[in-house]
N, C-alpha and C. Protein backbone atom coordinates (compact mmCIF):
# COMPACT_ATOMS: atom_id res chain seq x y z
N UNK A 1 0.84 -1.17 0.00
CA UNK A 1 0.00 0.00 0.00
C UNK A 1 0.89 1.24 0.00
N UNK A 2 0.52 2.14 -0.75
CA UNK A 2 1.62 3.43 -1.09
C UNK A 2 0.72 4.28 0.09
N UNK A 3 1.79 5.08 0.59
CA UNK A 3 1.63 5.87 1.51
C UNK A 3 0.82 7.35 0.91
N UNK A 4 0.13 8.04 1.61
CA UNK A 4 -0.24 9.41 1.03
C UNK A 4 0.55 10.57 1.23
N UNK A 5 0.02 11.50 0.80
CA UNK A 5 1.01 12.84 1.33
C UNK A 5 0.27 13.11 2.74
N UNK A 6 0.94 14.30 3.25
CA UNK A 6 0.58 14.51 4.80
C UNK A 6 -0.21 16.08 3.96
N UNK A 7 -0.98 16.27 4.52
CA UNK A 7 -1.83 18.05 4.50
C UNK A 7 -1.12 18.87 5.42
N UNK A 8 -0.46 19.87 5.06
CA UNK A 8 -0.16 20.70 5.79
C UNK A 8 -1.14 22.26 5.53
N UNK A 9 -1.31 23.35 6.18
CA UNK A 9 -2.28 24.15 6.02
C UNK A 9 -1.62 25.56 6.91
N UNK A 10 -1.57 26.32 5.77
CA UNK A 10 -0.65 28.05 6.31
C UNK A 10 -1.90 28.77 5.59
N UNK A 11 -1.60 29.70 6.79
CA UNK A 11 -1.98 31.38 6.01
C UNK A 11 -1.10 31.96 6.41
N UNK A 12 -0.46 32.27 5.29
CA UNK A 12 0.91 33.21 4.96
C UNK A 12 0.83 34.59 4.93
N UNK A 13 0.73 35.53 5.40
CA UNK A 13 0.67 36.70 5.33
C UNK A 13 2.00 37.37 4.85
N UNK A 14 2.20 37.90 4.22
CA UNK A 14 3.45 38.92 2.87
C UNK A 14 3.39 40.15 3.05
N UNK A 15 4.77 40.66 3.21
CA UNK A 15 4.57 42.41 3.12
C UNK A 15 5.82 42.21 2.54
N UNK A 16 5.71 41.83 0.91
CA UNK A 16 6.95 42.02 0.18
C UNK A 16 7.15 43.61 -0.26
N UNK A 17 8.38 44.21 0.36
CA UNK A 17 8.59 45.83 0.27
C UNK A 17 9.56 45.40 -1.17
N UNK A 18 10.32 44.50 -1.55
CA UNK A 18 10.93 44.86 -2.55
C UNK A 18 9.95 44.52 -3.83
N UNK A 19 9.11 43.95 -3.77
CA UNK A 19 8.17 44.17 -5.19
C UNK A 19 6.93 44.72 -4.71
N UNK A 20 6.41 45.25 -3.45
CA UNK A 20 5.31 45.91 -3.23
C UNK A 20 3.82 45.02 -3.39
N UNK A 21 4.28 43.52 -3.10
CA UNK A 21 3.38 42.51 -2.92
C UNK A 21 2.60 42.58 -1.24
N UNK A 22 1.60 42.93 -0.99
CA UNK A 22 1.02 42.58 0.40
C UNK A 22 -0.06 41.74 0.32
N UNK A 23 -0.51 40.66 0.74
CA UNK A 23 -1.36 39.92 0.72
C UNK A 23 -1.29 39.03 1.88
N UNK A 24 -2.48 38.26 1.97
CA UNK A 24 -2.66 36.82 3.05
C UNK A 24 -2.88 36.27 1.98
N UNK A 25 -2.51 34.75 2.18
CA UNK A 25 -2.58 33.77 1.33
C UNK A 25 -3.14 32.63 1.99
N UNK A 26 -4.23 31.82 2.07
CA UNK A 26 -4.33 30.55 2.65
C UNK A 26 -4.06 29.42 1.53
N UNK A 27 -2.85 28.82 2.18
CA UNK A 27 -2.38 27.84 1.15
C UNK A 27 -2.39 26.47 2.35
N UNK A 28 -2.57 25.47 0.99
CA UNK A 28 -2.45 23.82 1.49
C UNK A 28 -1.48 23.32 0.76
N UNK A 29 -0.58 22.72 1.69
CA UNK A 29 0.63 22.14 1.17
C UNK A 29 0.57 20.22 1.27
N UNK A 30 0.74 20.26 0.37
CA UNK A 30 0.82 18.01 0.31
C UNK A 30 2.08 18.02 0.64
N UNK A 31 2.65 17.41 1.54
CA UNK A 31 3.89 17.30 1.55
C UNK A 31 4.11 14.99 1.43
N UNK A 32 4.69 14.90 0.03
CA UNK A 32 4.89 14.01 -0.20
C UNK A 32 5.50 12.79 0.81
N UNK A 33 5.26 11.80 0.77
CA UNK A 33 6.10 10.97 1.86
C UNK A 33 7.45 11.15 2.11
N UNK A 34 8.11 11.39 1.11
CA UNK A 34 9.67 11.38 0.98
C UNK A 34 9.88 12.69 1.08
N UNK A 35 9.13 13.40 1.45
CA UNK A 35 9.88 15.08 1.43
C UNK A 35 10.10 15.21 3.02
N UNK A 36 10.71 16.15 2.92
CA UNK A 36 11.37 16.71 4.58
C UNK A 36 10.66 17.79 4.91
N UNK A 37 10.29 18.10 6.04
CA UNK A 37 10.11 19.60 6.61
C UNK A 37 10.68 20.56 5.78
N UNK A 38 12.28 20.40 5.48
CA UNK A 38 12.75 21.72 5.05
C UNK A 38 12.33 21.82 3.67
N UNK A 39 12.51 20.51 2.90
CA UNK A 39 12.05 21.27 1.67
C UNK A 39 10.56 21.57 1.90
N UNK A 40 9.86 21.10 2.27
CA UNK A 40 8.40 21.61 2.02
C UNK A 40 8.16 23.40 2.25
N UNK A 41 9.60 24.00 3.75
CA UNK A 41 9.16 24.64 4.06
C UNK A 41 10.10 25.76 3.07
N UNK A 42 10.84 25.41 2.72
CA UNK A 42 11.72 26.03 0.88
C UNK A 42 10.54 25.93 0.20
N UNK A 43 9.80 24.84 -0.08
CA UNK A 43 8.79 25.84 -1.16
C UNK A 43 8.02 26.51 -0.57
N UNK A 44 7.71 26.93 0.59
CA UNK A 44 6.65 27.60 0.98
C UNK A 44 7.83 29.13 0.94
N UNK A 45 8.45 29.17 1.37
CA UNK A 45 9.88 30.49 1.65
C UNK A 45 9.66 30.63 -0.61
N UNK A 46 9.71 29.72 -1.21
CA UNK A 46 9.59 30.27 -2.72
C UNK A 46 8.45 31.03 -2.99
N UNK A 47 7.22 30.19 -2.71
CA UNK A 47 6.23 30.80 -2.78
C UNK A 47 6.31 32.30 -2.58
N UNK A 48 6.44 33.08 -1.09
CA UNK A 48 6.21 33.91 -0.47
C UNK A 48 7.41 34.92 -1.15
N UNK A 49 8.36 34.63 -1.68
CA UNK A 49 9.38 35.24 -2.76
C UNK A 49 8.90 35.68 -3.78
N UNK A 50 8.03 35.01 -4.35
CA UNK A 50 7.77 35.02 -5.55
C UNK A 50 5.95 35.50 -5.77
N UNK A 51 5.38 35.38 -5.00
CA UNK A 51 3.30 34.84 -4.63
C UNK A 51 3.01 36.22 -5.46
N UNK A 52 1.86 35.49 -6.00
CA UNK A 52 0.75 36.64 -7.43
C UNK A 52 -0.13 35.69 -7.31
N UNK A 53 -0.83 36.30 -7.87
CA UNK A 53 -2.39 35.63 -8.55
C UNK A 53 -2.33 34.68 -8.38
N UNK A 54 -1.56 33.87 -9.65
CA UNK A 54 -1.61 32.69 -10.32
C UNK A 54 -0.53 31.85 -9.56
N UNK A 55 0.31 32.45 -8.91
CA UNK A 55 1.45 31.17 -8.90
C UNK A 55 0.66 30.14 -7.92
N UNK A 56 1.08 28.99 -8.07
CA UNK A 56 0.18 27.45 -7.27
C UNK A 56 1.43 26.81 -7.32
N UNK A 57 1.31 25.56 -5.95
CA UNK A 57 2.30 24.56 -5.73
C UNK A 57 1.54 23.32 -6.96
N UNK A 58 2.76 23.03 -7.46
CA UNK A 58 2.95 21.82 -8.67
C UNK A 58 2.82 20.33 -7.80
N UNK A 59 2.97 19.48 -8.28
CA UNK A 59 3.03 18.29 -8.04
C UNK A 59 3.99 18.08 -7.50
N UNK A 60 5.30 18.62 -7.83
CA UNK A 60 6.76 18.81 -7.12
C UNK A 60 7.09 16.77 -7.43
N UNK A 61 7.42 16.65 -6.40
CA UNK A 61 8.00 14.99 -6.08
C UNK A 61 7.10 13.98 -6.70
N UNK A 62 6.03 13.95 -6.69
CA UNK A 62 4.65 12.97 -7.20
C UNK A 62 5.07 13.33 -8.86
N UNK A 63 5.91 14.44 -9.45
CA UNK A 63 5.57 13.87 -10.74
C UNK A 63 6.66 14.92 -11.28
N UNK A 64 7.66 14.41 -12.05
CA UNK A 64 8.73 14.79 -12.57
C UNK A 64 8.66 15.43 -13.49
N UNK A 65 7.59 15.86 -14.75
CA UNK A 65 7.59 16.95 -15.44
C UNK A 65 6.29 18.33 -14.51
N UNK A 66 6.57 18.52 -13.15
CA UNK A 66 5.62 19.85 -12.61
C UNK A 66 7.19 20.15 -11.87
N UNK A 67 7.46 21.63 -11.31
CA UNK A 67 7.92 22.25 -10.90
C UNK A 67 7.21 22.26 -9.54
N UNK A 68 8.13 22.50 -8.43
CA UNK A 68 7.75 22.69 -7.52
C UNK A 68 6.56 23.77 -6.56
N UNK A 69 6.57 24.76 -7.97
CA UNK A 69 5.46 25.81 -7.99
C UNK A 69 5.53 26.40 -9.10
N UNK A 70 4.92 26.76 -10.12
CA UNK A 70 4.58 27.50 -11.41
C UNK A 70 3.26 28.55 -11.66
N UNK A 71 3.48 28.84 -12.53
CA UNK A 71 2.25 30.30 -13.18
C UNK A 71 2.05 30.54 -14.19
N UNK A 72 1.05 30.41 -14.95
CA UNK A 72 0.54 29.69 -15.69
C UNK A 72 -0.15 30.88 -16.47
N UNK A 73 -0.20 31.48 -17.64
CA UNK A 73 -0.96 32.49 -17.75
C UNK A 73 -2.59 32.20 -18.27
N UNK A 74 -3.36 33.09 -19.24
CA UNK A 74 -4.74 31.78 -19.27
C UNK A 74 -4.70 31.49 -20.39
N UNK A 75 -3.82 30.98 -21.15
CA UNK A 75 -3.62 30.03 -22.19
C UNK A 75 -3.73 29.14 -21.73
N UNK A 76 -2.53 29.12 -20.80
CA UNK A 76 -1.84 27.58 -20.51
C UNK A 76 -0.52 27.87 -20.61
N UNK A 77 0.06 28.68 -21.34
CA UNK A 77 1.43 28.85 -21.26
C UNK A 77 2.42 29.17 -19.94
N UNK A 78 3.47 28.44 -19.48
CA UNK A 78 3.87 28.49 -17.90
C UNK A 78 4.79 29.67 -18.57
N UNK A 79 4.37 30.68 -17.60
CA UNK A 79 4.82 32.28 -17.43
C UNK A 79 6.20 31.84 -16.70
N UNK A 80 6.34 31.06 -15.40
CA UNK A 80 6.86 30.96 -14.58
C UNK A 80 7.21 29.29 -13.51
N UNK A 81 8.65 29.16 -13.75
CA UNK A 81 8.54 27.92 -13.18
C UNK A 81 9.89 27.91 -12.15
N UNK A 82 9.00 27.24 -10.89
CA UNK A 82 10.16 26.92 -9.53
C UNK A 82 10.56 25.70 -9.39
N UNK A 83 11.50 25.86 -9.15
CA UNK A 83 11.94 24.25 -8.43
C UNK A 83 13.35 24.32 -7.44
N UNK A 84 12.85 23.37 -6.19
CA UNK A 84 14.16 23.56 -5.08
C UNK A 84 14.39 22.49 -5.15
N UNK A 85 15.70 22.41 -4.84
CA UNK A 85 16.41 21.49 -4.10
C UNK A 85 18.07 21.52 -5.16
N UNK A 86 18.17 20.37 -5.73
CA UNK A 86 18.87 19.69 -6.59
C UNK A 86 18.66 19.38 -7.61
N UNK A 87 18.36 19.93 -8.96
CA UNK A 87 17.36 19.09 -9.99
C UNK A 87 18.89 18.82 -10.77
N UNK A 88 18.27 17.62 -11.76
CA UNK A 88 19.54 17.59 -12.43
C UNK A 88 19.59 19.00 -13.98
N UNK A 89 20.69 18.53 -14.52
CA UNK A 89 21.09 19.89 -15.36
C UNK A 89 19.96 19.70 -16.55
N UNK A 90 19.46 18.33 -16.94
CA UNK A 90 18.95 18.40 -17.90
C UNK A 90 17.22 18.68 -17.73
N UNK A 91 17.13 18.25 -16.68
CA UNK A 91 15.16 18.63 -16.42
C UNK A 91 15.43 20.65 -16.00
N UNK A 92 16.29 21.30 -15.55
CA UNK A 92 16.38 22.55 -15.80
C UNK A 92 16.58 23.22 -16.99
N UNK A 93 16.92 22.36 -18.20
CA UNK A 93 17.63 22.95 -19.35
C UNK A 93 15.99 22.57 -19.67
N UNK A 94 15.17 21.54 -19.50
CA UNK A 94 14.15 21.13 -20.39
C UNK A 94 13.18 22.26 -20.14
N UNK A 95 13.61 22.26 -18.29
CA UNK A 95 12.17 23.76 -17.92
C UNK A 95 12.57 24.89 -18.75
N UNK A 96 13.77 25.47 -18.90
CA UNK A 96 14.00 26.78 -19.50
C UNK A 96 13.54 26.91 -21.16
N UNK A 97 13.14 25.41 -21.29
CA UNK A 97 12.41 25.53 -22.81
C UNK A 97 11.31 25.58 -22.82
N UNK A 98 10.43 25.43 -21.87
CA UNK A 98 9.07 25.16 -21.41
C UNK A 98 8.35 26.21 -20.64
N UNK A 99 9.25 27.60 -20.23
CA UNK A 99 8.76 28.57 -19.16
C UNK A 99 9.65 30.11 -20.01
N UNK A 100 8.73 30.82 -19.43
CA UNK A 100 9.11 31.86 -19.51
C UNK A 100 10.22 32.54 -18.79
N UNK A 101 10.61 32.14 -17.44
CA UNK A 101 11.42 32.08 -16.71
C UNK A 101 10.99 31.36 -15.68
N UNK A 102 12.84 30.68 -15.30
CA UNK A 102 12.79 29.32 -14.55
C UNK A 102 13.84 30.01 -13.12
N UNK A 103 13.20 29.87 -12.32
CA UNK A 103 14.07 29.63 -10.67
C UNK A 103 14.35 28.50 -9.95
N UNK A 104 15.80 28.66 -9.92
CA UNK A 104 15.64 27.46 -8.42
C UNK A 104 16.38 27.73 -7.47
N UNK A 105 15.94 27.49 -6.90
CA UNK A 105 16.27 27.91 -4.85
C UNK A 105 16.93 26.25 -4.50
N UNK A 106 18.46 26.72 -4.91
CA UNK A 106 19.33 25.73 -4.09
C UNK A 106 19.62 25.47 -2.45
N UNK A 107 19.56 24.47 -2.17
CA UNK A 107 19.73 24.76 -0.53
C UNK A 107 20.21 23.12 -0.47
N UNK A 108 21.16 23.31 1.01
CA UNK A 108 21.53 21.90 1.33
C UNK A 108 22.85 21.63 1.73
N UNK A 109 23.33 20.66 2.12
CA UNK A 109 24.68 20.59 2.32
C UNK A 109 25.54 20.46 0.82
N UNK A 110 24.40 19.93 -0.07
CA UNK A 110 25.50 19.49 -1.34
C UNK A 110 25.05 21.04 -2.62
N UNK A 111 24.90 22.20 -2.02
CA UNK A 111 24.80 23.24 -2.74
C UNK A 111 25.48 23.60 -3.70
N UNK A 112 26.40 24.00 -3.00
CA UNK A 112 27.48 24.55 -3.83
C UNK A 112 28.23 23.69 -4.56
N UNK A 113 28.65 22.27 -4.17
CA UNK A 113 29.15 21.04 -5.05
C UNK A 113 27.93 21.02 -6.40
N UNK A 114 26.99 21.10 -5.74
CA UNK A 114 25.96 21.04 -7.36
C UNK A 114 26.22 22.03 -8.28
N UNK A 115 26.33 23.37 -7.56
CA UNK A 115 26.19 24.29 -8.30
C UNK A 115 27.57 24.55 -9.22
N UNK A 116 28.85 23.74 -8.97
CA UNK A 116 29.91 23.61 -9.40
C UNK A 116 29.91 23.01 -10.61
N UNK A 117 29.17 21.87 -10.20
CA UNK A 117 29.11 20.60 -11.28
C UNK A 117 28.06 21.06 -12.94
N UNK A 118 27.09 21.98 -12.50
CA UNK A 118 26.33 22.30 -13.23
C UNK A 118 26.41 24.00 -14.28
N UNK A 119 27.02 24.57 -13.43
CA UNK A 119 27.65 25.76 -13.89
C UNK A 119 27.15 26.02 -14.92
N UNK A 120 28.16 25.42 -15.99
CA UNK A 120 28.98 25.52 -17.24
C UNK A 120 27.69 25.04 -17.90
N UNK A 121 26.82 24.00 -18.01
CA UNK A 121 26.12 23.28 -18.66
C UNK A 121 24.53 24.26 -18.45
N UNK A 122 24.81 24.57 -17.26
CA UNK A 122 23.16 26.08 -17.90
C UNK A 122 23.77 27.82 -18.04
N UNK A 123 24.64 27.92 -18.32
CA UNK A 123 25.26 29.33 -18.70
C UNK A 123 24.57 29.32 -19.73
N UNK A 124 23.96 28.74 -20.59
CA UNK A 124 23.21 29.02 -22.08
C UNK A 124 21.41 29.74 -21.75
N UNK A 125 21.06 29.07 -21.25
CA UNK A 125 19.86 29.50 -21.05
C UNK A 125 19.27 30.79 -20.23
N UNK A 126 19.03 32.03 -20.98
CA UNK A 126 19.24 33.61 -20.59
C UNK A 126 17.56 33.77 -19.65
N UNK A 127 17.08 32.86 -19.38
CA UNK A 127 15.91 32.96 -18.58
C UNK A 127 16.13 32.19 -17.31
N UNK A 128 16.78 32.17 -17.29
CA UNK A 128 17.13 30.94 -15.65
C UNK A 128 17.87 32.10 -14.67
N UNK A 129 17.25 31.71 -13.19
CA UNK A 129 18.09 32.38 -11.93
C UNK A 129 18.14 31.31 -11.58
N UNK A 130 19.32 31.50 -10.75
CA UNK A 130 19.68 30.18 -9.26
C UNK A 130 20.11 31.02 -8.20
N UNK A 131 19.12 30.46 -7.34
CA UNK A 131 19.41 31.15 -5.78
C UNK A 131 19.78 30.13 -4.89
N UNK A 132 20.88 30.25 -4.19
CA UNK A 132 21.25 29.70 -2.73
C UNK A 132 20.85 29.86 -1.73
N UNK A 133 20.08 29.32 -0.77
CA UNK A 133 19.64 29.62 0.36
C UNK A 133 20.38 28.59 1.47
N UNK A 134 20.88 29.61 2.68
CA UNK A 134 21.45 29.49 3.49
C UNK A 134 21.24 27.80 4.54
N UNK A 135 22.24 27.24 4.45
CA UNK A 135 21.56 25.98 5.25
C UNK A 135 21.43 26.06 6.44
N UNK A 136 21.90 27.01 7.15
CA UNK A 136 21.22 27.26 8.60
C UNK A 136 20.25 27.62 8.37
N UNK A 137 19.97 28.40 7.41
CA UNK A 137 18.41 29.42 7.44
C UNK A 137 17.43 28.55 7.16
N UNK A 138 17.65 27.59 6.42
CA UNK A 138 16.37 26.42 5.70
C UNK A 138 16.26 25.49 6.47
N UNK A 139 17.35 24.76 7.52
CA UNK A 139 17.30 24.14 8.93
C UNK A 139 16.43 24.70 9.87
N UNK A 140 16.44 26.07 10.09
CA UNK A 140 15.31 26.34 10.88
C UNK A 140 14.29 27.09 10.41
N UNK A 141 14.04 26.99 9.26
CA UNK A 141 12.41 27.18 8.58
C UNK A 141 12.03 25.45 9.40
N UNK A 142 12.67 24.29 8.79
CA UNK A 142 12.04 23.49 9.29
C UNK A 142 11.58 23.18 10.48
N UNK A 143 11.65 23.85 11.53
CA UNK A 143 11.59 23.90 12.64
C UNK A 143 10.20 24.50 13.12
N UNK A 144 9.60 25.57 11.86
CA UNK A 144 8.59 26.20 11.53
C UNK A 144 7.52 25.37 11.65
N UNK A 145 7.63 23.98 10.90
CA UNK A 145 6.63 23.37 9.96
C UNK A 145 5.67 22.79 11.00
N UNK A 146 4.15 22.88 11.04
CA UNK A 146 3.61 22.36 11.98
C UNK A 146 2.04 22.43 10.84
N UNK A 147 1.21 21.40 11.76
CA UNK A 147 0.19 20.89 10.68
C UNK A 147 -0.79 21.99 10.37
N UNK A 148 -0.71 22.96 11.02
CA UNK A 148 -1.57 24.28 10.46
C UNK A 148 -0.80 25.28 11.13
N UNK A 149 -0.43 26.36 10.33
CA UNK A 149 0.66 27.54 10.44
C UNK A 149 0.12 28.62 10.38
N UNK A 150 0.09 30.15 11.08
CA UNK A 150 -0.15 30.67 10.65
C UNK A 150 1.39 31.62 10.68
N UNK A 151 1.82 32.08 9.71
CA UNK A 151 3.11 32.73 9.28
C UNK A 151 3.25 34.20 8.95
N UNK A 152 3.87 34.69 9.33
CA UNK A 152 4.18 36.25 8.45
C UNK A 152 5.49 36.10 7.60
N UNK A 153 5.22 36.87 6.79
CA UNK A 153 6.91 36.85 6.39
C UNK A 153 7.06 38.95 5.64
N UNK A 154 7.77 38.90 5.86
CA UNK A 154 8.58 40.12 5.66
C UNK A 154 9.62 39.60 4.62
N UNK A 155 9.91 40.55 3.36
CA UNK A 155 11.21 40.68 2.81
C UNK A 155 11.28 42.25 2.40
N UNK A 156 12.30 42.28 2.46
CA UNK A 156 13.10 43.80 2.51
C UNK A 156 14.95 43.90 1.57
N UNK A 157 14.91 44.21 0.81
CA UNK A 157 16.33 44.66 0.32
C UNK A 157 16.70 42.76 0.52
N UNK A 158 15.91 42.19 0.07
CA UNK A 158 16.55 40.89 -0.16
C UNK A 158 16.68 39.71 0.56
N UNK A 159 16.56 40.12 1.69
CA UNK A 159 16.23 39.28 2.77
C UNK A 159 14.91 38.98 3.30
N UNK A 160 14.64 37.79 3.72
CA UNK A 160 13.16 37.51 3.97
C UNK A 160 13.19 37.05 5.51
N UNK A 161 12.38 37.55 5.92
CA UNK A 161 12.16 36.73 7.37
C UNK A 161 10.87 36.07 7.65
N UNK A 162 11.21 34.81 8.11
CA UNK A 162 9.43 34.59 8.78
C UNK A 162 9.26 33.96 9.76
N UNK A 163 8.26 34.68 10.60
CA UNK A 163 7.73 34.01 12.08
C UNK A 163 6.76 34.12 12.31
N UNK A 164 6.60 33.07 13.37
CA UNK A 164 5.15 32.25 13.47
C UNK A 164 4.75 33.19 14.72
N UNK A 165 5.35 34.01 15.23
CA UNK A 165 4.73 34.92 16.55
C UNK A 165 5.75 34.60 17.56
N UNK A 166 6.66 33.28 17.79
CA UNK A 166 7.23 32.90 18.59
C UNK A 166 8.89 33.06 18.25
N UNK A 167 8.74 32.37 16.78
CA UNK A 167 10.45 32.02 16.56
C UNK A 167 9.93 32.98 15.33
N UNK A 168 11.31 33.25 14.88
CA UNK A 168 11.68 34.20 13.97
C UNK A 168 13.01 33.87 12.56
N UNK A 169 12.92 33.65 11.54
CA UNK A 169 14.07 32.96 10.68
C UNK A 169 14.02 34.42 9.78
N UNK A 170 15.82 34.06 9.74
CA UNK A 170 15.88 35.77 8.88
C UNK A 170 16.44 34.14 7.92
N UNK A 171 16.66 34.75 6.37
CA UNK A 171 16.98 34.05 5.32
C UNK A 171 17.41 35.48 4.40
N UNK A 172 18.86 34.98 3.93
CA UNK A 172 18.97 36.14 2.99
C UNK A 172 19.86 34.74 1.83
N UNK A 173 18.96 35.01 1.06
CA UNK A 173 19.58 34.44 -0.98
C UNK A 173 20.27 34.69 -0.86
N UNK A 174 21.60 34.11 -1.98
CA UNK A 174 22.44 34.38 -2.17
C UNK A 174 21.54 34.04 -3.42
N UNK A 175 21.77 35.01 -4.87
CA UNK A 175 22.19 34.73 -6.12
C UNK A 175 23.44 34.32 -6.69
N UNK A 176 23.05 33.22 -7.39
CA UNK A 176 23.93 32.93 -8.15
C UNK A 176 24.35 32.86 -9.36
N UNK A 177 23.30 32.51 -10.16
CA UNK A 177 23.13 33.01 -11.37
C UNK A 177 22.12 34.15 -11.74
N UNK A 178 21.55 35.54 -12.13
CA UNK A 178 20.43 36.26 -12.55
C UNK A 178 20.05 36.13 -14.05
N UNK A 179 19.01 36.17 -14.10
CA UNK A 179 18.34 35.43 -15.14
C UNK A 179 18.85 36.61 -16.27
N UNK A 180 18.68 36.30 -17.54
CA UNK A 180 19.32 38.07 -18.53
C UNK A 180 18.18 38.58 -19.14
């Protein structure tokens, strides 16, 4: 018998000052069997980076051609596509043919070894960013994760913070690649 995802359930509240995004968001997160706290709580930290209208969490892990969150305009055409963790070089080269612009929010102990290995092989594609996020900082987002959340997050000049009223996580990106 295959296991299900777990329901997780935030209202995210945003006072993005560097794009002038303010909103509450009530979002439901599946967090797959095999996923961790932290990544679940990396895509939720993408989300809140990135949150409009349209952007929605993808299938992520359950299915290898969705992005971890995308945006979709009303064609159908993906405006916008996320993905964290580690992807390999070639399902990023495939998204940057498939999106209007592609992000991914690296994080982890094997970050920067990835980001070494992969470099050279997406320098071609002028719609792609890669962001690093701090592995202390994404260690204690997970610390965040609880079966209904309610969250603020603040970003300012690049840095994002978010707390639940109690604990508090500052997170500042590192870019690594900017998209052209």
């Amino acid at each position: 018998m295959a296991l299900s995802a777990t329901i997780f359930k935030a209202e995210l509240t945003i006072s993005d000052m560097d794009r002038g995004h303010y909103a509450t968001h009530a979002l439901v997160l599946a967090r797959h069997p095999s996923e961790t706290d932290e990544r679940m709580m990396v895509r939720l930290l993408a989300f809140a980076l990135n949150a409009g209208e349209a952007l929605v969490f993808g299938k992520g892990l359950s299915d290898e051609d969705e992005p971890a969150l995308w945006q979709k305009d009303l064609t159908g055409a993906i405006q916008l596509w996320i993905d964290v963790g580690l992807p390999d070089e070639k399902s990023v080269r495939r998204a940057c043919g498939r999106s209007g612009q592609v992000m991914v929010y690296a994080y982890g102990r094997g970050a920067e070894r990835w980001w070494q290995d992969v470099q050279s092989g997406l320098a071609r594609p002028d719609n792609l960013a890669v962001i690093d996020l701090p592995q202390d900082g994404t260690q204690a987002l997970a610390a965040l994760a609880q079966r209904t959340m309610q969250l603020q997050c603040t970003v300012q000049d690049g840095t994002a913070w978010l707390t639940d009223g109690a604990r508090t996580v500052e997170i500042a990106p590192v870019v690594l690649r900017a998209a052209r």
